[in-house]
C-alpha atoms as a PDB file:
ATOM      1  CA  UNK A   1     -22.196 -22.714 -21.408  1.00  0.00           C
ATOM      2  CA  UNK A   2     -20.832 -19.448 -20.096  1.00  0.00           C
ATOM      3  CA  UNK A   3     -18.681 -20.111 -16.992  1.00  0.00           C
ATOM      4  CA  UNK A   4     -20.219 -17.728 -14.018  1.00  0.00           C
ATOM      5  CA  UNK A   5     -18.542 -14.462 -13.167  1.00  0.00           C
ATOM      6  CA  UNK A   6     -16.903 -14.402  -9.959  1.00  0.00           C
ATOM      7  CA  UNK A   7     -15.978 -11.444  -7.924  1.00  0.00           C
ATOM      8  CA  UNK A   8     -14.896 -10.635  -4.166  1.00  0.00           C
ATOM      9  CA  UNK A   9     -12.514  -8.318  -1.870  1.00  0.00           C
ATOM     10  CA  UNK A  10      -9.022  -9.534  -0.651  1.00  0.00           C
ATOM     11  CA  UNK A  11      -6.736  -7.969   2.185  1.00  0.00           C
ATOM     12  CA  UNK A  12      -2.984  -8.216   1.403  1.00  0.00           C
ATOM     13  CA  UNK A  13      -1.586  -8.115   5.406  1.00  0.00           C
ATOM     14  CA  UNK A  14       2.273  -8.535   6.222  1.00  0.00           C
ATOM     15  CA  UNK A  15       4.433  -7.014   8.258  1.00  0.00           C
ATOM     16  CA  UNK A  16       5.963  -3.843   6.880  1.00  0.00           C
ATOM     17  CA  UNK A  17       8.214  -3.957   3.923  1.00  0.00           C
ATOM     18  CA  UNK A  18       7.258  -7.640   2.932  1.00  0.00           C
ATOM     19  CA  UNK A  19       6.413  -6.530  -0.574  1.00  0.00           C
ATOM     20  CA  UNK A  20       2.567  -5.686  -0.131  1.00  0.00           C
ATOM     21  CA  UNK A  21       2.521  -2.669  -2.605  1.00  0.00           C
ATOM     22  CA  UNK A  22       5.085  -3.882  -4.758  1.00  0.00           C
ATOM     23  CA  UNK A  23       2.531  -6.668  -5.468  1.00  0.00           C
ATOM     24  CA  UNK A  24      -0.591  -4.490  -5.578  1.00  0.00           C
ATOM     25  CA  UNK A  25       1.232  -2.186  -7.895  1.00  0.00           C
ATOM     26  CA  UNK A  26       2.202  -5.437 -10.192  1.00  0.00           C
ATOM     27  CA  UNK A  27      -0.984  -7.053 -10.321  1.00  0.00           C
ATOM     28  CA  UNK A  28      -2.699  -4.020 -11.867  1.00  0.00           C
ATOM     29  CA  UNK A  29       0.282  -2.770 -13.904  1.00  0.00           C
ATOM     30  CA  UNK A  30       0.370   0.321 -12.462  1.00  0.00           C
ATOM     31  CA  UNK A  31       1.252   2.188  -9.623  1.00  0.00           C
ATOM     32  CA  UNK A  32      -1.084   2.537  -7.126  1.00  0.00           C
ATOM     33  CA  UNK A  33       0.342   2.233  -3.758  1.00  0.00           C
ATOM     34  CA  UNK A  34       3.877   4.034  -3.082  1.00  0.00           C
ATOM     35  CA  UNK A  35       6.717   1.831  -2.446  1.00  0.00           C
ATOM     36  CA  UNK A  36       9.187   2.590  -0.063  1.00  0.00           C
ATOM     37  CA  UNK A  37      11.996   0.465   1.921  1.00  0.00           C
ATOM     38  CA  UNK A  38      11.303   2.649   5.287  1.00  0.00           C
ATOM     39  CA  UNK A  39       8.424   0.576   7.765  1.00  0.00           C
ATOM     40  CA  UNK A  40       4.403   1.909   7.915  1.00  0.00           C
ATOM     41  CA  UNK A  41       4.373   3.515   4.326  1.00  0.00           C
ATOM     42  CA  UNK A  42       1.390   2.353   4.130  1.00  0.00           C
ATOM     43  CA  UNK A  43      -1.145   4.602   5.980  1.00  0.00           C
ATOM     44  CA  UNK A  44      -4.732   3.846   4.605  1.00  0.00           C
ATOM     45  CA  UNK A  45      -6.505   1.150   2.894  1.00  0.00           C
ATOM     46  CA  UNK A  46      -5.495   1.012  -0.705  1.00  0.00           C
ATOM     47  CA  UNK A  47      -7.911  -0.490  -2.694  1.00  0.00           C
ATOM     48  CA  UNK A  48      -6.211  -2.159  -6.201  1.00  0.00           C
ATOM     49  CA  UNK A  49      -8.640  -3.757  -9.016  1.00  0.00           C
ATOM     50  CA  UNK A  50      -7.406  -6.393 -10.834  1.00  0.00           C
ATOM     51  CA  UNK A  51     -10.069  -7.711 -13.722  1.00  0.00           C
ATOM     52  CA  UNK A  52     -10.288 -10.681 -16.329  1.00  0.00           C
ATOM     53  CA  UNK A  53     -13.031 -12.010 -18.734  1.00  0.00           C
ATOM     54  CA  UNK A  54     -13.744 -14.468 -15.780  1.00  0.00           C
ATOM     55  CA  UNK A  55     -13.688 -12.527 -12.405  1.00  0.00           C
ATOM     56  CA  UNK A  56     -12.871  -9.577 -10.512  1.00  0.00           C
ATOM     57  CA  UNK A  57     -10.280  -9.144  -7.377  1.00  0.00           C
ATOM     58  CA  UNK A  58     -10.468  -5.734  -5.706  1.00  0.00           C
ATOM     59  CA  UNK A  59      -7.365  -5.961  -3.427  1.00  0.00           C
ATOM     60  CA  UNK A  60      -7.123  -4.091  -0.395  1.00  0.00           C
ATOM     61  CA  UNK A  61      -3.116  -3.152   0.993  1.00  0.00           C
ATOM     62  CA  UNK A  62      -3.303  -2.318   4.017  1.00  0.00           C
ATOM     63  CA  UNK A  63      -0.296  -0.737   6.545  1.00  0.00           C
ATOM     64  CA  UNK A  64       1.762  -3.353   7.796  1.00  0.00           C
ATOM     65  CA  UNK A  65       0.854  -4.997  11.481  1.00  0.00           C
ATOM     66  CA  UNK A  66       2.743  -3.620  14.006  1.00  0.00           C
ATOM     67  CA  UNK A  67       2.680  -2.448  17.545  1.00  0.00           C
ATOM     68  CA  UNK A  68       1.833   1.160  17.248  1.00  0.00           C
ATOM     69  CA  UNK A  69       3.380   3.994  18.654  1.00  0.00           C
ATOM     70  CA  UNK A  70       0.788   6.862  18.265  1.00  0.00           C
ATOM     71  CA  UNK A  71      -2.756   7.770  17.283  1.00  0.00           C
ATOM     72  CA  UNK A  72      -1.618   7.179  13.852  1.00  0.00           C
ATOM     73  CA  UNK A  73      -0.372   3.832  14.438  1.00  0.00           C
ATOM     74  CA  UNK A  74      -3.432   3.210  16.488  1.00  0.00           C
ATOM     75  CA  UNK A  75      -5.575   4.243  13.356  1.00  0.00           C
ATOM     76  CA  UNK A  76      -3.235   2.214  10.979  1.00  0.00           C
ATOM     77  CA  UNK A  77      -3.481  -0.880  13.314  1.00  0.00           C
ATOM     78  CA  UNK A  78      -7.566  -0.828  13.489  1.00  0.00           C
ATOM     79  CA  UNK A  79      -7.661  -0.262   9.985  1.00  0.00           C
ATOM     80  CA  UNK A  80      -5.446  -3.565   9.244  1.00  0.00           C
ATOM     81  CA  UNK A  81      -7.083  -5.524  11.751  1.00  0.00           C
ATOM     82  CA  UNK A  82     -10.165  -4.874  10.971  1.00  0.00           C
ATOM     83  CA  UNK A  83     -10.499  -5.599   7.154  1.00  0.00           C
ATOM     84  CA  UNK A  84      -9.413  -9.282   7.933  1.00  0.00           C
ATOM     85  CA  UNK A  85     -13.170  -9.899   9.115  1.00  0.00           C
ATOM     86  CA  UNK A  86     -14.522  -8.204   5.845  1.00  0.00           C
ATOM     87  CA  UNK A  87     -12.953  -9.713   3.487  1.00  0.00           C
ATOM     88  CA  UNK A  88     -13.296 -13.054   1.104  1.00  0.00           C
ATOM     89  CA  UNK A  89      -9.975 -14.236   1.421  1.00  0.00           C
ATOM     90  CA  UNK A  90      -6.766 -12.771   3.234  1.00  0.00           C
ATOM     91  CA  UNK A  91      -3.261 -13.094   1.717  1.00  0.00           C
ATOM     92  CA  UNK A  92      -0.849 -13.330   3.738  1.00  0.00           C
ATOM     93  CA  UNK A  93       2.837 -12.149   2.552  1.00  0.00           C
ATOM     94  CA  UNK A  94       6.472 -12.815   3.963  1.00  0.00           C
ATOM     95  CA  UNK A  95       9.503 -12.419   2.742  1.00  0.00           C
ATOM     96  CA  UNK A  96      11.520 -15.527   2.603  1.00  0.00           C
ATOM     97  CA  UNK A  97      14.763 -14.150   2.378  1.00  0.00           C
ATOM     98  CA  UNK A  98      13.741 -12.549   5.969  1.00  0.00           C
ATOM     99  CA  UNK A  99      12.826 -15.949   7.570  1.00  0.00           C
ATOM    100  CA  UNK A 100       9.774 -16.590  10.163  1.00  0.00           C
ATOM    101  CA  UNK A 101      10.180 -13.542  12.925  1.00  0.00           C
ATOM    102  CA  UNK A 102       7.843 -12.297  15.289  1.00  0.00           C
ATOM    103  CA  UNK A 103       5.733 -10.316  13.672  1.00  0.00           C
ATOM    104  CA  UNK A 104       4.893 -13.014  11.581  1.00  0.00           C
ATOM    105  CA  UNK A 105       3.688 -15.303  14.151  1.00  0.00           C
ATOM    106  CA  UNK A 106       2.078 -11.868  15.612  1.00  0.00           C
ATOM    107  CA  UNK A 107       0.080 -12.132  12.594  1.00  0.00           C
ATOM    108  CA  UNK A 108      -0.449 -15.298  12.623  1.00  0.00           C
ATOM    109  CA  UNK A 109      -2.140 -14.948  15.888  1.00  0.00           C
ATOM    110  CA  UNK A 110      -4.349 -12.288  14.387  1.00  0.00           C
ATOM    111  CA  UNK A 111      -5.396 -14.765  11.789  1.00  0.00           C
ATOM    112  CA  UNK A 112      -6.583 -17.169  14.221  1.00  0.00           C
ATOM    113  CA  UNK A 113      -9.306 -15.005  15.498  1.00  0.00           C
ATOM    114  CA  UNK A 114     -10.981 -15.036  11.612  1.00  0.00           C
ATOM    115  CA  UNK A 115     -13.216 -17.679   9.798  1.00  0.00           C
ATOM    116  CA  UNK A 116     -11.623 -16.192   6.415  1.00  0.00           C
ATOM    117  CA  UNK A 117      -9.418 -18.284   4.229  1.00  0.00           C
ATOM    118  CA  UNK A 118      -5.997 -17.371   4.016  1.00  0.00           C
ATOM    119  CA  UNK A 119      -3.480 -17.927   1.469  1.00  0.00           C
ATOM    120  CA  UNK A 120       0.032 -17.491   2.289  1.00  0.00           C
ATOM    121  CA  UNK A 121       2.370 -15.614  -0.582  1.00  0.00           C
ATOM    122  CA  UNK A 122       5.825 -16.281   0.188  1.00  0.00           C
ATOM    123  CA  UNK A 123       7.666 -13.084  -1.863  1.00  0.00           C
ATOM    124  CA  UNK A 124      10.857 -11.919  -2.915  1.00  0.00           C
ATOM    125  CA  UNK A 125      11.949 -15.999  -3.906  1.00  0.00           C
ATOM    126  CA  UNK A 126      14.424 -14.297  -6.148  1.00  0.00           C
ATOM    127  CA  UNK A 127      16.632 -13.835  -3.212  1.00  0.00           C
ATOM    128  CA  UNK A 128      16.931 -17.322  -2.405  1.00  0.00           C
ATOM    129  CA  UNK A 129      17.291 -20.445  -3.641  1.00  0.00           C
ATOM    130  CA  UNK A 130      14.625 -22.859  -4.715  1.00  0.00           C
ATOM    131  CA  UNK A 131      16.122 -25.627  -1.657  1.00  0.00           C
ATOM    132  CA  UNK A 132      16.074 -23.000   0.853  1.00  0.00           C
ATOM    133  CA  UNK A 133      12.094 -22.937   0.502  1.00  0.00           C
ATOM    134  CA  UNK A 134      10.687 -26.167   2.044  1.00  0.00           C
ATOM    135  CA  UNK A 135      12.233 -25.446   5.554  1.00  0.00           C
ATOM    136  CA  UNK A 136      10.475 -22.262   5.209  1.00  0.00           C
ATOM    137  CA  UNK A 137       7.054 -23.299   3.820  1.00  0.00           C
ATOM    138  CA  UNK A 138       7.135 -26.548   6.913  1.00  0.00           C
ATOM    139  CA  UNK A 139       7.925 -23.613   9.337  1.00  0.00           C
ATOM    140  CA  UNK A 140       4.658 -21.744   8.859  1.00  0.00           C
ATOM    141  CA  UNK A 141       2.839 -25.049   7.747  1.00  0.00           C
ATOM    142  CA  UNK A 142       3.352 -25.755  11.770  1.00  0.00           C
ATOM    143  CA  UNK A 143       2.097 -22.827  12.892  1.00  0.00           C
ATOM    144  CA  UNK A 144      -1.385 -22.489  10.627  1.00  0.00           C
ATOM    145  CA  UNK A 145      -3.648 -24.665   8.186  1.00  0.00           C
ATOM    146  CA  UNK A 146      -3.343 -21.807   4.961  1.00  0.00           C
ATOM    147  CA  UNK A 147      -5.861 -22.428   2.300  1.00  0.00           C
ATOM    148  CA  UNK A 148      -2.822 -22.471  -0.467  1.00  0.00           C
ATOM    149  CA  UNK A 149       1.329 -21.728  -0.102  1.00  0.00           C
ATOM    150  CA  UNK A 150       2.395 -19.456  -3.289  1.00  0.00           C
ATOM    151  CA  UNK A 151       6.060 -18.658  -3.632  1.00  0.00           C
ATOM    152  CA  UNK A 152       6.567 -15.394  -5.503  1.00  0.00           C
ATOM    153  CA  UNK A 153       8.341 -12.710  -7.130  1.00  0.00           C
ATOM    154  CA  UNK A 154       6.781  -9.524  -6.488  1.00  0.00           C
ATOM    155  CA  UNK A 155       9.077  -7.486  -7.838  1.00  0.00           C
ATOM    156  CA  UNK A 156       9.437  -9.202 -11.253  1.00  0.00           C
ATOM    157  CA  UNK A 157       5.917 -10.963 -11.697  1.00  0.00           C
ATOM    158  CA  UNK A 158       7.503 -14.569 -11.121  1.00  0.00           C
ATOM    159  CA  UNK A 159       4.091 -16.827 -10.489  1.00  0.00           C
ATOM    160  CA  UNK A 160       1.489 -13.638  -9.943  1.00  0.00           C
ATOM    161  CA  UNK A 161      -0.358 -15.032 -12.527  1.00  0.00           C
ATOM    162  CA  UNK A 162      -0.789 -18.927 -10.276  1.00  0.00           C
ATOM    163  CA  UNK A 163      -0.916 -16.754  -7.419  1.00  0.00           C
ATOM    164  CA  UNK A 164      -4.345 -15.009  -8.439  1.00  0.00           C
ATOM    165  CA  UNK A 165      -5.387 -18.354  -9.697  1.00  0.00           C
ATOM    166  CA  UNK A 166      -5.418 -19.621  -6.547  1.00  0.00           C
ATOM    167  CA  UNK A 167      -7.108 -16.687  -5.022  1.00  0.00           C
ATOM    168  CA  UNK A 168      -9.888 -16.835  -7.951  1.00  0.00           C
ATOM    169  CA  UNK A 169     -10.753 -20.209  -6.222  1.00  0.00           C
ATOM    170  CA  UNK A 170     -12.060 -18.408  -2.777  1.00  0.00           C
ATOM    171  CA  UNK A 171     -14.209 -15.919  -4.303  1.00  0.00           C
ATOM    172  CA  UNK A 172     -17.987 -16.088  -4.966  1.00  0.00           C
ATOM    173  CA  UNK A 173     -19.893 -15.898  -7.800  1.00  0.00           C
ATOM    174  CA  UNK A 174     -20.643 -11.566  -7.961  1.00  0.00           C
ATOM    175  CA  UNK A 175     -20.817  -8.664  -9.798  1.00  0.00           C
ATOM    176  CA  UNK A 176     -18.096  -6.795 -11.394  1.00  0.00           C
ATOM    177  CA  UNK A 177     -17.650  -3.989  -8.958  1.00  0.00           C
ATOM    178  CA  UNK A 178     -15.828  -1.885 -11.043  1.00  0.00           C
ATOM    179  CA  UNK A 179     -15.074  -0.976 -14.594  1.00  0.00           C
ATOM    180  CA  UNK A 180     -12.836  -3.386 -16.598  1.00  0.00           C
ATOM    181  CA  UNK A 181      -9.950  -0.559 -17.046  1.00  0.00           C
ATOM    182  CA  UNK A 182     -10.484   1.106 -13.678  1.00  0.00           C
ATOM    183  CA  UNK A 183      -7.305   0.243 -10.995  1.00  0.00           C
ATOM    184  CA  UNK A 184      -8.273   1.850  -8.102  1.00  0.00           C
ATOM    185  CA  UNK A 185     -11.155   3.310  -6.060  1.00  0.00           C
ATOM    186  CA  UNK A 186      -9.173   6.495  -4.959  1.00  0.00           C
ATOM    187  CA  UNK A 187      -9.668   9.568  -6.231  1.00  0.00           C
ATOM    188  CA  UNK A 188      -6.471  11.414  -8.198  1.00  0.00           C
ATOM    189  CA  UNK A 189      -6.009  13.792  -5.755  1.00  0.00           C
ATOM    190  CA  UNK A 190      -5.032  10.683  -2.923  1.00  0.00           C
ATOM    191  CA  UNK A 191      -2.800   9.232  -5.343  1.00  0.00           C
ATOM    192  CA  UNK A 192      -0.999  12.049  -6.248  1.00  0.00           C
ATOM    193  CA  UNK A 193      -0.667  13.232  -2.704  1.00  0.00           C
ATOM    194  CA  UNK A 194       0.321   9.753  -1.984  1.00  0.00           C
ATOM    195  CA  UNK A 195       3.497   9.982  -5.103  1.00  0.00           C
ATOM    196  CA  UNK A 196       4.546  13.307  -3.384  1.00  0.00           C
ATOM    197  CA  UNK A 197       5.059  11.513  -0.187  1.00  0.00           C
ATOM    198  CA  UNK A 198       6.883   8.477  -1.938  1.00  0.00           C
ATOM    199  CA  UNK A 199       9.689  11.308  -2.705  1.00  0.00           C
ATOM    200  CA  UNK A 200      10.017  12.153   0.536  1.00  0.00           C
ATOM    201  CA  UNK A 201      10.342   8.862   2.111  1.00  0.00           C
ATOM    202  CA  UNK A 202      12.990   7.929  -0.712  1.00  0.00           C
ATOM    203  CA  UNK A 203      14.777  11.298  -0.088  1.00  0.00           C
ATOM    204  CA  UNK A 204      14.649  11.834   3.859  1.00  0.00           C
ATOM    205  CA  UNK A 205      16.144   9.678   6.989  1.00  0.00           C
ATOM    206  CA  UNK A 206      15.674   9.199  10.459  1.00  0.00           C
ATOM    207  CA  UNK A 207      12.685  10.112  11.990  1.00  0.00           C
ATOM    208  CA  UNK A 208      11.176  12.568   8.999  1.00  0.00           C
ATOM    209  CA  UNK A 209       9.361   9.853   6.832  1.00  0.00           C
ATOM    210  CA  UNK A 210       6.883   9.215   9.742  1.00  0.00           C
ATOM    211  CA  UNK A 211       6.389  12.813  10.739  1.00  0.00           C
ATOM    212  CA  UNK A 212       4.838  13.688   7.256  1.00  0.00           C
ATOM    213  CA  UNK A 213       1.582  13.793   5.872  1.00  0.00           C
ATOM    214  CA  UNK A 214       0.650  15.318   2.406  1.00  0.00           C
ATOM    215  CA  UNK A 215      -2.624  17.000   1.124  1.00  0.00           C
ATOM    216  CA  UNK A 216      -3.448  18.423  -2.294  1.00  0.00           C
ATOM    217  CA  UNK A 217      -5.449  22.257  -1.713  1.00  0.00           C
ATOM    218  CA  UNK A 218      -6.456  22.538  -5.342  1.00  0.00           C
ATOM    219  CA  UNK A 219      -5.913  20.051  -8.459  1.00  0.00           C
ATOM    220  CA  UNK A 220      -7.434  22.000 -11.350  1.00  0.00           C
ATOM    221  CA  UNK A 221      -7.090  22.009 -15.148  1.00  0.00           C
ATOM    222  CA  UNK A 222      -5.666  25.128 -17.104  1.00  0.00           C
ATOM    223  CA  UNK A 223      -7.151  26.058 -20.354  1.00  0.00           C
ATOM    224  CA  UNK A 224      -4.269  25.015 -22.265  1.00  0.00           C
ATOM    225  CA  UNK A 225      -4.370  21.521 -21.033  1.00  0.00           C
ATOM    226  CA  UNK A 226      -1.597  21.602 -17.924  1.00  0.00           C
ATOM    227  CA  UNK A 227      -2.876  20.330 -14.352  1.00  0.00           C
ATOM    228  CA  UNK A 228      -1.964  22.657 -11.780  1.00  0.00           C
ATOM    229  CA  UNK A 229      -2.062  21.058  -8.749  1.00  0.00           C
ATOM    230  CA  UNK A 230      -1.131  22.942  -5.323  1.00  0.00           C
ATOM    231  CA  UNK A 231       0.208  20.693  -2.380  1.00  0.00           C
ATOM    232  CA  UNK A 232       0.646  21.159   1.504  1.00  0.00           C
ATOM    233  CA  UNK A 233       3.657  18.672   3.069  1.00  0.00           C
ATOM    234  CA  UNK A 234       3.006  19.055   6.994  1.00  0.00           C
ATOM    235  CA  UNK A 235       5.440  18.235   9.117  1.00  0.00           C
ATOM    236  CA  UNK A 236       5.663  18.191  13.314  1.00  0.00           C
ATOM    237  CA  UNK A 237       8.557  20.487  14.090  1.00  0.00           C
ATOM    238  CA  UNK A 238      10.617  23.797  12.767  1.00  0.00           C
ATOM    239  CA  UNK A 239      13.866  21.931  12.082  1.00  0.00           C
ATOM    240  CA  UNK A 240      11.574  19.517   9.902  1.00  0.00           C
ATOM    241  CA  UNK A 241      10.447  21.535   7.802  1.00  0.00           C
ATOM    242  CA  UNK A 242      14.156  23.014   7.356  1.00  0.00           C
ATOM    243  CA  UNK A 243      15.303  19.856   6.450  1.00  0.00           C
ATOM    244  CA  UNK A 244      12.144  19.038   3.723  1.00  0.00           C
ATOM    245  CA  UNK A 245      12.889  22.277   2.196  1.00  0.00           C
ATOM    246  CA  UNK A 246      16.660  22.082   2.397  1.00  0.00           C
ATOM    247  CA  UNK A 247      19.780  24.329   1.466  1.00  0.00           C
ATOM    248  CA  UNK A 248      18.105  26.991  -0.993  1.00  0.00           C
ATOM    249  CA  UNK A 249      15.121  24.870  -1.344  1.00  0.00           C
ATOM    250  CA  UNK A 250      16.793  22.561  -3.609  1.00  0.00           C
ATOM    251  CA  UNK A 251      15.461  19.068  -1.612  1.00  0.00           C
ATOM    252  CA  UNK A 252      11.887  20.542  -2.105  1.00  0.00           C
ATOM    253  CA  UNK A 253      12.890  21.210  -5.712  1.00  0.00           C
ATOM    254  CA  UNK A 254      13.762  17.684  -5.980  1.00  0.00           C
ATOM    255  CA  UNK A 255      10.818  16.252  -4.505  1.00  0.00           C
ATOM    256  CA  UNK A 256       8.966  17.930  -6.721  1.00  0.00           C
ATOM    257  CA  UNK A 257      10.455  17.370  -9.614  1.00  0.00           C
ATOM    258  CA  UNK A 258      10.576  13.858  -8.937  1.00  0.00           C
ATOM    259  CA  UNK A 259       6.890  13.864  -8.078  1.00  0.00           C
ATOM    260  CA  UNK A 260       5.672  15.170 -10.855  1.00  0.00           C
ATOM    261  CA  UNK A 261       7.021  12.662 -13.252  1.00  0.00           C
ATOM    262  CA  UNK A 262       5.388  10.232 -11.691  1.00  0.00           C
ATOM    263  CA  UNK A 263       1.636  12.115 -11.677  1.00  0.00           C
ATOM    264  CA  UNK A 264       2.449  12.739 -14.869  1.00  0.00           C
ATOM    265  CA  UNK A 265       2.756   9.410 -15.880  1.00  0.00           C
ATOM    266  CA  UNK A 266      -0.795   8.944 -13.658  1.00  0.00           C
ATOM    267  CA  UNK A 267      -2.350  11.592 -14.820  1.00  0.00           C
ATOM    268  CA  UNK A 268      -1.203  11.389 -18.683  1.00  0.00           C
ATOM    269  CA  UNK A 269      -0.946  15.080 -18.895  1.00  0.00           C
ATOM    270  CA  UNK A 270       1.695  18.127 -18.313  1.00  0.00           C
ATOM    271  CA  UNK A 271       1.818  19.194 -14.812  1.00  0.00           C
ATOM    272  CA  UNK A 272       2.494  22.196 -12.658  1.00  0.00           C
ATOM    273  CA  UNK A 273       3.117  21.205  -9.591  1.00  0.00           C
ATOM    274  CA  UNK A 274       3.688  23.798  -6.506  1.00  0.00           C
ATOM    275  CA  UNK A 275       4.526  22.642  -2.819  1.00  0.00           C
ATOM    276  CA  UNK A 276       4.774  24.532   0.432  1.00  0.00           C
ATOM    277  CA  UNK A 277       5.720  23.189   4.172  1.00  0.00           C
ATOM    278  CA  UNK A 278       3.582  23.813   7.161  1.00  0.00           C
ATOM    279  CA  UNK A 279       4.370  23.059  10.404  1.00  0.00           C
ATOM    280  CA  UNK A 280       0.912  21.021  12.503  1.00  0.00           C
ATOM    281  CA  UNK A 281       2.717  20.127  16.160  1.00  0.00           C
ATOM    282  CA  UNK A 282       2.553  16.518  16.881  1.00  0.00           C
ATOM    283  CA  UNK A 283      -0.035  16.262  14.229  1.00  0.00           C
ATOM    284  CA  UNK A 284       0.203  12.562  14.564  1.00  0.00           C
ATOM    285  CA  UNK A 285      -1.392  12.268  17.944  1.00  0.00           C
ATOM    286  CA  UNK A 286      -4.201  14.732  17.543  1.00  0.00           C
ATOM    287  CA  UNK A 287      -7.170  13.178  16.119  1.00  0.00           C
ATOM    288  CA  UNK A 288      -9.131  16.151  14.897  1.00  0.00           C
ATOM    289  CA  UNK A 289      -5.705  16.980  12.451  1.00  0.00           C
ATOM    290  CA  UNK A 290      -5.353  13.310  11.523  1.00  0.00           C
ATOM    291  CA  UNK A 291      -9.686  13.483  10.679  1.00  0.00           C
ATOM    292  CA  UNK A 292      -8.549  16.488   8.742  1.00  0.00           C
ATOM    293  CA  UNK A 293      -5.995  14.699   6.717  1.00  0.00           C
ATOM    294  CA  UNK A 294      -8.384  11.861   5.921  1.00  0.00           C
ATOM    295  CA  UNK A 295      -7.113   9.137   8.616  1.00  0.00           C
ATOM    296  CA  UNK A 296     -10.675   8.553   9.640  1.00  0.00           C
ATOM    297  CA  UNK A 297     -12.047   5.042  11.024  1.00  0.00           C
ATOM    298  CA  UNK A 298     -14.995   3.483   8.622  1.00  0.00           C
END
């Protein structure tokens, strides 16, 4: 007899730079969600689908809980907050090599509130060494009853595979919500906006990472087969967009060059890519700009 088909939705919640997208992007051998060792890179819900012969897992990263400092992180914070209530099952990540901090019992406190089962992924075990983990696992065995404890490897796939396992035991018996090669519910455009930005992040310090947002104004295919795609980096001040664009343009150059690999890659096609810099004052705190550049509450 044919086993049943089980399906269901799963928040990954941590606080920032735990590994959350470095996991989504594993599980669904792709990449989906940028990855980036600067906090809140992470803006919106990114939904990854991972799918067997048996069931379906449509993961959800969302940014990393933290207290927020503008509309944006007001917007990030709802958003993170409130898929723990909609979910199957949450999974919880930390970074062992980090130790139990506060934002991790800040979390934890979060999790309290919720009837959903939680299973608590304890990433980047390749940094430590196997006796190092019990103190760790008792720590946070004290401060909540987790459905399951799954040390992992994130970065190099060590025990992904038990880790969805374990998740595959919370979910319901459901449809399969997506198509068996599909990875992600966002359009191109988001993702490729979303690669743009990756360059940036990994490029830029101080405080421009936060004070960007990206949009694509036209993605369209050329009869001989090339994508063009047209791009808009906005940024809050003058000097900003100086810096993005730097000496001779050659940083904008470089993000773009850099970007377009990757959405070629995505995209499996040649790519034109153009950029351009705009300036949107203290677009983070206005919410009509941030509804504009699709940070809009469900």
């Amino acid at each position: 007899m044919q086993k049943a088909y089980k399906s269901g939705f799963v928040s990954i919640i941590g606080r920032p730079n735990v590994g959350k997208s470095t996991l989504l992007n594993q599980v669904v051998g792709q990449k989906v969600a940028i990855m980036s060792d600067k906090p809140q890179t992470t803006r919106n819900k990114i939904h990854g689908v991972y799918t067997t012969d048996s069931m379906q897992i449509v993961f959800l990263d969302t940014p990393g809980i933290h207290k927020p400092q503008s509309k944006l992180g007001d917007y990030m914070m709802k958003v993170a907050e409130s898929t723990l209530r909609e979910v199957d099952a949450v999974l919880f990540l930390v970074d062992v090599a980090d130790g139990l901090g506060g934002g991790d019992r800040y979390i934890i406190e979060q999790l309290k509130k919720v009837q959903t089962p939680v299973i608590l992924g304890l990433n980047k075990i390749d940094k430590v060494q196997p006796e190092e983990l019990l103190p760790v696992i008792a720590a946070y065995k004290d401060l909540y009853p987790f459905a399951e404890i799954v040390p992992i490897s994130a970065i190099n796939g060590s025990n992904v595979n038990t880790l969805l396992e374990q998740i595959g035991k919370y979910l319901e018996e459901g449809p399969q919500y997506y198509p068996e090669d599909q990875v992600t519910d966002h359009p191109e455009q988001f993702v490729c906006a979303e690669l743009i930005r990756e360059k940036i992040l990994h490029l830029t310090r101080e405080e421009i990472p936060h004070s960007i947002a990206v949009t694509i104004e036209q993605m369209k295919v050329e009869p001989n087969g090339v994508v063009h795609i047209g791009a808009v980096i906005f940024v809050e001040r003058d000097s900003q967009k100086g810096i993005i664009i730097g000496k001779r343009g050659a940083l904008l150059k470089e993000i773009g060059q850099k970007a377009r690999y990757d959405i070629e890659a995505l995209l499996g096609s040649k790519t034109f890519l153009e950029l351009w810099v705009k300036v949107k004052k203290d677009w983070r705190n206005q919410e009509r700009v941030l509804r504009d550049l699709g940070f809009r509450e469900e």
